[in-house]
C-alpha atoms as a PDB file:
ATOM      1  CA  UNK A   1      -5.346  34.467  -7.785  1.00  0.00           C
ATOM      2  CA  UNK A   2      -5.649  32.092  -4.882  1.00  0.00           C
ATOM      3  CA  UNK A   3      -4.441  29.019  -4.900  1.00  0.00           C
ATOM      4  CA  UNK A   4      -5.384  26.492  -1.252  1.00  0.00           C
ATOM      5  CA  UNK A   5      -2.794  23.721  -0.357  1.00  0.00           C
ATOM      6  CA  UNK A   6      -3.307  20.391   1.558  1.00  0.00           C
ATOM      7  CA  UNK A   7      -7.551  20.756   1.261  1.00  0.00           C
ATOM      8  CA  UNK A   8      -9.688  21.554  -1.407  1.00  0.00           C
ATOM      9  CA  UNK A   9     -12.829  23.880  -0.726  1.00  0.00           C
ATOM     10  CA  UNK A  10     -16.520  22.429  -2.034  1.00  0.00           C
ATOM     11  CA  UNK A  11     -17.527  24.874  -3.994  1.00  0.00           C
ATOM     12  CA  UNK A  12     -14.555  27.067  -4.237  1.00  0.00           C
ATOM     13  CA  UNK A  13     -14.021  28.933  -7.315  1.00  0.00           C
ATOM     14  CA  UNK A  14     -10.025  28.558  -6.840  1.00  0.00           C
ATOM     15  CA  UNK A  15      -7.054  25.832  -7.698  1.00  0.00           C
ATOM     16  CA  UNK A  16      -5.642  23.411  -5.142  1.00  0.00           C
ATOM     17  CA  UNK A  17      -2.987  21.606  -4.494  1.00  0.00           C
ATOM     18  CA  UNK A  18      -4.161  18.002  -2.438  1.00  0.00           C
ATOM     19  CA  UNK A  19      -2.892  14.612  -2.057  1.00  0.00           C
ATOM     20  CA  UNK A  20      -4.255  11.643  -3.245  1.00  0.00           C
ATOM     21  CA  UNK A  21      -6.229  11.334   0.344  1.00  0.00           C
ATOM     22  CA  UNK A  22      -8.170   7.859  -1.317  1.00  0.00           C
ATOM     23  CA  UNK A  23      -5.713   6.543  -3.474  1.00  0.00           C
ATOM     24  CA  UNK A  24      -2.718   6.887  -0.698  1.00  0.00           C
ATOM     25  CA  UNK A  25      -4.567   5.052   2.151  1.00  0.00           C
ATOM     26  CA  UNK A  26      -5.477   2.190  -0.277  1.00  0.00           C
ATOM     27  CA  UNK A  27      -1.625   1.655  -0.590  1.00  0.00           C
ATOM     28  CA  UNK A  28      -1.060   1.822   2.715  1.00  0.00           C
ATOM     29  CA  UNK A  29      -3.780  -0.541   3.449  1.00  0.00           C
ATOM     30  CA  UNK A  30      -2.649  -3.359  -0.024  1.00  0.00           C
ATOM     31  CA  UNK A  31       0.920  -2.947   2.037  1.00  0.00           C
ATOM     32  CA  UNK A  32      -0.106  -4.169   5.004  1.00  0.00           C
ATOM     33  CA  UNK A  33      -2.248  -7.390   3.568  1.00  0.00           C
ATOM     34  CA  UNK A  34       0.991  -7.737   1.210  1.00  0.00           C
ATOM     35  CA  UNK A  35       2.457  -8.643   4.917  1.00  0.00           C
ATOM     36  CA  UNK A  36      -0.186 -10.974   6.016  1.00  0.00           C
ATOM     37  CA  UNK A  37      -2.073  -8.436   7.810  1.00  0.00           C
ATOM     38  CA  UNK A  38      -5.832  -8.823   7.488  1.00  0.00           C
ATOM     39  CA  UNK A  39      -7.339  -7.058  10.754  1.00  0.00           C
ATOM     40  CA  UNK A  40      -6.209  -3.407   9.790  1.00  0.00           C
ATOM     41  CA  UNK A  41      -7.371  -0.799  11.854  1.00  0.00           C
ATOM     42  CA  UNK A  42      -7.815   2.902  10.395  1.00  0.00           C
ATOM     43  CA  UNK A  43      -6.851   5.304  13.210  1.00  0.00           C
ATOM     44  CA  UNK A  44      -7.185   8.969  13.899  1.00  0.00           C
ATOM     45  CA  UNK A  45      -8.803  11.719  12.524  1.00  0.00           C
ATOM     46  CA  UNK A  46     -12.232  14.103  12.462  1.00  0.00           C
ATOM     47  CA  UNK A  47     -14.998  11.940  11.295  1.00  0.00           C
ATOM     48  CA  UNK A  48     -17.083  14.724  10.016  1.00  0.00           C
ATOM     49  CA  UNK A  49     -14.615  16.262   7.590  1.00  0.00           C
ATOM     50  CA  UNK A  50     -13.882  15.449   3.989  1.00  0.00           C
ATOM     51  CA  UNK A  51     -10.225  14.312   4.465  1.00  0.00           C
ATOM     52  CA  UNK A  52     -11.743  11.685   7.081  1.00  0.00           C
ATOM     53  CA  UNK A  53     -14.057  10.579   3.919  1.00  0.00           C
ATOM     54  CA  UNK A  54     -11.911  10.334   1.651  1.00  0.00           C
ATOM     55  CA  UNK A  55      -9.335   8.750   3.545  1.00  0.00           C
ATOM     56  CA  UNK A  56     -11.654   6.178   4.924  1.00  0.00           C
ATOM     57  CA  UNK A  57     -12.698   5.366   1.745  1.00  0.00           C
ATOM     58  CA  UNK A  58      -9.449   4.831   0.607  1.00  0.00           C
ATOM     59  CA  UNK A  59      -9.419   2.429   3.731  1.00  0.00           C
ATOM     60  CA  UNK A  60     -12.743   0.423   2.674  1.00  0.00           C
ATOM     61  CA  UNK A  61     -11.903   0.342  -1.086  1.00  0.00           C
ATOM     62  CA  UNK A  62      -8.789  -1.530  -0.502  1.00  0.00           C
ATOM     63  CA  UNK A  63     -10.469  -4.146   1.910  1.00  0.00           C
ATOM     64  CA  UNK A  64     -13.173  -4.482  -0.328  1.00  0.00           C
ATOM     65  CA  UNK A  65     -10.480  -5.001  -3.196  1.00  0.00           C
ATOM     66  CA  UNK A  66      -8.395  -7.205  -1.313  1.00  0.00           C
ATOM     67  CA  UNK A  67     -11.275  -9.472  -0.087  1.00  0.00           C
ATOM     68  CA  UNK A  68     -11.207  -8.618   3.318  1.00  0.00           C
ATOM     69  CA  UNK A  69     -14.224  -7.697   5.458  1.00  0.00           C
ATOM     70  CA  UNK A  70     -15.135  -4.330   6.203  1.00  0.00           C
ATOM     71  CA  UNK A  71     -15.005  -4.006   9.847  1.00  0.00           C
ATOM     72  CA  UNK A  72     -16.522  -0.596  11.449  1.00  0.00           C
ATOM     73  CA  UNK A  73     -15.378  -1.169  14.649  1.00  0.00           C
ATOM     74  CA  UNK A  74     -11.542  -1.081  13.300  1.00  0.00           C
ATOM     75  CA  UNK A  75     -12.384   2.465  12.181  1.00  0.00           C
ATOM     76  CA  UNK A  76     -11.593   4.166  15.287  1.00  0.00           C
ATOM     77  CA  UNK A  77     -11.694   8.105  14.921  1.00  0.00           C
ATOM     78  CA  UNK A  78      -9.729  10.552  17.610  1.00  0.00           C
ATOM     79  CA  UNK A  79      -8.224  13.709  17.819  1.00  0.00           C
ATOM     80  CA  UNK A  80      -5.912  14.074  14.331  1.00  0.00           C
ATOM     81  CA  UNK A  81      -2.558  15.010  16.770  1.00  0.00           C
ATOM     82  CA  UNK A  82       0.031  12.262  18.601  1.00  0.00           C
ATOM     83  CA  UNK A  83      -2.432  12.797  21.379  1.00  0.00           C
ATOM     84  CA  UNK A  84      -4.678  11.425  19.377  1.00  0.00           C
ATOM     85  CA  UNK A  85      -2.839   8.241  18.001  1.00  0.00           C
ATOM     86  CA  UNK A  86      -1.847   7.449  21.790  1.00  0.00           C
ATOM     87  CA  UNK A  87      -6.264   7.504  22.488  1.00  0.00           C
ATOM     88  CA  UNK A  88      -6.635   5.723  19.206  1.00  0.00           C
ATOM     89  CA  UNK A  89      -4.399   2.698  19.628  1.00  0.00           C
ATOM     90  CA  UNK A  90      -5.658   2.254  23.295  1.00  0.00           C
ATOM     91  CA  UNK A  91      -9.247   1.793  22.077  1.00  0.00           C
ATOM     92  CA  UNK A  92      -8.201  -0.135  18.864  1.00  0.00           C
ATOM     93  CA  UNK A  93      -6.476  -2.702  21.455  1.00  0.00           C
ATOM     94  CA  UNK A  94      -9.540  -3.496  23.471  1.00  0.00           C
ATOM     95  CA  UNK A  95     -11.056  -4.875  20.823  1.00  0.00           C
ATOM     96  CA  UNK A  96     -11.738  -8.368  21.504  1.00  0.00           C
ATOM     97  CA  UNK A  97     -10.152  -9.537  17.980  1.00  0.00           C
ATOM     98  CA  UNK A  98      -8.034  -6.991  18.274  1.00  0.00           C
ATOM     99  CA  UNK A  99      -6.760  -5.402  14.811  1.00  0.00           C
ATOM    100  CA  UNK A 100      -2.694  -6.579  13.871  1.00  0.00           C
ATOM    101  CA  UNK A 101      -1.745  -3.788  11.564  1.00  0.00           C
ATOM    102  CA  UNK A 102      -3.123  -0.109  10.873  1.00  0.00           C
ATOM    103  CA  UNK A 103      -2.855   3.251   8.776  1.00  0.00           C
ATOM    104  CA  UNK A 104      -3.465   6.030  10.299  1.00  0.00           C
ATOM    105  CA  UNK A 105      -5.342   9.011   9.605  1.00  0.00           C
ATOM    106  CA  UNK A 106      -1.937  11.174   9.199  1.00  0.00           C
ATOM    107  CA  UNK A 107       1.724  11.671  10.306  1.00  0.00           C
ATOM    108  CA  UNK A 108       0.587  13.075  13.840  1.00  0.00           C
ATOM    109  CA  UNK A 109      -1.500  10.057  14.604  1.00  0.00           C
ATOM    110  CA  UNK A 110       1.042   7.365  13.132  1.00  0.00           C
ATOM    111  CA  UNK A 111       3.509   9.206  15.983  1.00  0.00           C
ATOM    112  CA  UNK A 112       0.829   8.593  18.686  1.00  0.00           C
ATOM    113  CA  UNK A 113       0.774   4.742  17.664  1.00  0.00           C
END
């Protein structure tokens, strides 16, 4: 038996072990507005994997939820490493209404920021 941990495989025949990529950003994002945030960025990470989609959907479920607009430019992909975070936050701050909270695309990034 095989058994993947940290990403499940579409179309795998075998058991995995993931977090709750969606469900975990949406905290992170109800946290923030909890604080009075309302411009929150979602930083780091491969756009054209399956963690980025989940996790960014996590992201736009809890704007949507909390009545916020959905804002692509806050969604500002890069590199998922500190590298990566440091690039992210850089672009995120020339945004002319610039963004005052974020969650981040994982641990690496959130180090970058």
């Amino acid at each position: 038996p095989v058994v993947v941990v940290v990403r499940s495989l579409p179309g795998a025949r075998m058991s995995s072990i993931v977090s709750d990529n969606v469900g975990g950003v949406a905290m992170g994002v109800k946290h923030l507005v909890s604080l009075g945030h309302s411009r929150i960025a979602f930083l780091g990470g491969f756009p054209d994997t399956a963690v980025f989609a989940e996790r960014r959907s996590g992201y736009r479920k809890a704007m949507d939820e909390s009545g916020l607009k959905f804002d692509e430019e806050l969604v500002v992909p890069s590199i998922p490493s500190r590298a990566g975070g440091v690039e992210a936050i850089g672009r995120a701050m020339t945004i002319s209404d610039r963004p005052t909270g974020a969650v981040c695309f994982n641990d690496a990034v959130a180090f970058g920021v």
